[in-house]
C-alpha atoms as a PDB file:
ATOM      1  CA  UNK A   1       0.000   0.000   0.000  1.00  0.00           C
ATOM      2  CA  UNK A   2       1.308   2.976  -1.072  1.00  0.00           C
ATOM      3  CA  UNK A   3       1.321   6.036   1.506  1.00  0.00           C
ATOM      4  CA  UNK A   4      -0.210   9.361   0.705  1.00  0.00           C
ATOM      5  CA  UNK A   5       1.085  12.634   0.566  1.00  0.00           C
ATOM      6  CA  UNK A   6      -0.151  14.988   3.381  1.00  0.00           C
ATOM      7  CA  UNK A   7      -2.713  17.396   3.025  1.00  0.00           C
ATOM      8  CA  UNK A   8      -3.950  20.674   4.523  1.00  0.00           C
ATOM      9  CA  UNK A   9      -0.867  21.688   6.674  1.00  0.00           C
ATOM     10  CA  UNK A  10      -1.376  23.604   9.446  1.00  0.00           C
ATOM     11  CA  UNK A  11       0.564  25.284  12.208  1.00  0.00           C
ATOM     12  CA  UNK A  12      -1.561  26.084  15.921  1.00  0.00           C
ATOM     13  CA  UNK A  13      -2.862  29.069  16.516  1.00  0.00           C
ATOM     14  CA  UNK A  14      -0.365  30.065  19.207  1.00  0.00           C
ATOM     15  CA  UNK A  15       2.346  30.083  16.962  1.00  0.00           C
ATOM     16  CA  UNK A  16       1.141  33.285  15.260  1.00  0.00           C
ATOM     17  CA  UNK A  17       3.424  34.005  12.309  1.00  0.00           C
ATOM     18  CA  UNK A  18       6.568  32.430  13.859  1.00  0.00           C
ATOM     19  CA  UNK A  19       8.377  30.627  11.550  1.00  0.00           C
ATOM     20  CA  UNK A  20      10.275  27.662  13.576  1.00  0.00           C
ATOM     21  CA  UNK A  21       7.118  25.822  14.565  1.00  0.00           C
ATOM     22  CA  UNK A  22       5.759  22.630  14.331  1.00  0.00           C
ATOM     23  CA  UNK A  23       3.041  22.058  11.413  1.00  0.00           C
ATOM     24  CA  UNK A  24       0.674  19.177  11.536  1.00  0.00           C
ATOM     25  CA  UNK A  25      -0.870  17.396   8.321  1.00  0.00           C
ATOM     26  CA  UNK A  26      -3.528  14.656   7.865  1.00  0.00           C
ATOM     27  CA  UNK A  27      -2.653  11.465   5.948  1.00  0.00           C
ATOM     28  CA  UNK A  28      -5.214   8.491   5.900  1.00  0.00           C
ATOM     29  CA  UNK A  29      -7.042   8.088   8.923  1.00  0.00           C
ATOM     30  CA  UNK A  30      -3.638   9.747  11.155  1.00  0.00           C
ATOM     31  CA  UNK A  31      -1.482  12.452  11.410  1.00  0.00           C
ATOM     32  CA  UNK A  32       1.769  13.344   9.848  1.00  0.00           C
ATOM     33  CA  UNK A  33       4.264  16.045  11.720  1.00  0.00           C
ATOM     34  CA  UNK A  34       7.011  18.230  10.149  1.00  0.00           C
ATOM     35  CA  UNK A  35       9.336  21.010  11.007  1.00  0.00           C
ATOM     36  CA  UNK A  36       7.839  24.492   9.302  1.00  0.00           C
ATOM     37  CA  UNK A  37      11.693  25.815   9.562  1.00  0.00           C
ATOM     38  CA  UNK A  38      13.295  22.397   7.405  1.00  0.00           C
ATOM     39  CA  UNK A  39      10.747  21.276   5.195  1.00  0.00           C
ATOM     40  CA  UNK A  40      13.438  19.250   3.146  1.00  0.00           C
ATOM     41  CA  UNK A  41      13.693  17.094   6.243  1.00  0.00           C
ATOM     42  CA  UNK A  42      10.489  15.637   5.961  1.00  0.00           C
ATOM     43  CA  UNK A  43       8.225  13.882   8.045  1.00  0.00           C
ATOM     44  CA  UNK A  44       6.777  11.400  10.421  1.00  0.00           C
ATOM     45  CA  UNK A  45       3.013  10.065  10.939  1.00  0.00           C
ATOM     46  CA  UNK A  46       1.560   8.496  13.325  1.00  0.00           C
ATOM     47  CA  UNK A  47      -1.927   6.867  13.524  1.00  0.00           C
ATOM     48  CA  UNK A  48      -5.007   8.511  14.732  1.00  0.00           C
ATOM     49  CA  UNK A  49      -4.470   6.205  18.023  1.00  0.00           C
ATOM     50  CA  UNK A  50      -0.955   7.672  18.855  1.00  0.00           C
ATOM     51  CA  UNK A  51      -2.211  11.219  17.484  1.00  0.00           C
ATOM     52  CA  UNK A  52      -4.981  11.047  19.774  1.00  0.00           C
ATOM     53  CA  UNK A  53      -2.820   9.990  22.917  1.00  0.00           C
ATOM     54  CA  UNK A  54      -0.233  12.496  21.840  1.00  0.00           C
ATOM     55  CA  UNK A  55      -2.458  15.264  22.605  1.00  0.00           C
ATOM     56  CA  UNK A  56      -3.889  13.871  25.337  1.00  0.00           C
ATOM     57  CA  UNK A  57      -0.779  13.951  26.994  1.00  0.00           C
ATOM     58  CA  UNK A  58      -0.114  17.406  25.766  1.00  0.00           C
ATOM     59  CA  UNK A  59      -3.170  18.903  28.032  1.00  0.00           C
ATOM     60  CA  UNK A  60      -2.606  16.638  30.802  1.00  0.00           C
ATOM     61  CA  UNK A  61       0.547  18.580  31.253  1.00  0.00           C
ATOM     62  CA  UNK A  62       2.604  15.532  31.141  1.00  0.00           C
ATOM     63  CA  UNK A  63       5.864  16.507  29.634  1.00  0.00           C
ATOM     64  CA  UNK A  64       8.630  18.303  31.228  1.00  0.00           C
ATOM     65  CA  UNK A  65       9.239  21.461  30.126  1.00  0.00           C
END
């Protein structure tokens, strides 16, 4: 199975017009994540499981900071 491409970037609202920020894309039924400031590096996805965990995590405050 071939993957697809990412569609409909998007960088959070917080971010305003900074430009090293993180920018989040869908792809199937998940996520894909890349860096807005090195777009030749690529990318990563994840499933809509680990997406969904992911920001669970994020506002349960559970990372250090």
């Amino acid at each position: 199975m071939a993957l697809r491409e990412p569609m409909s970037w998007r960088k959070s609202s917080r971010s305003h017009q900074e430009t090293a920020c993180v920018e989040v894309g869908s792809v199937g039924s998940g996520a894909a994540v890349r860096d807005s400031k090195n777009l030749d590096a690529g990318y990563f996805t994840t499933t809509s499981r680990q997406w969904r965990l992911f920001i669970e995590a994020l506002k349960a405050d559970r990372f250090e900071r």
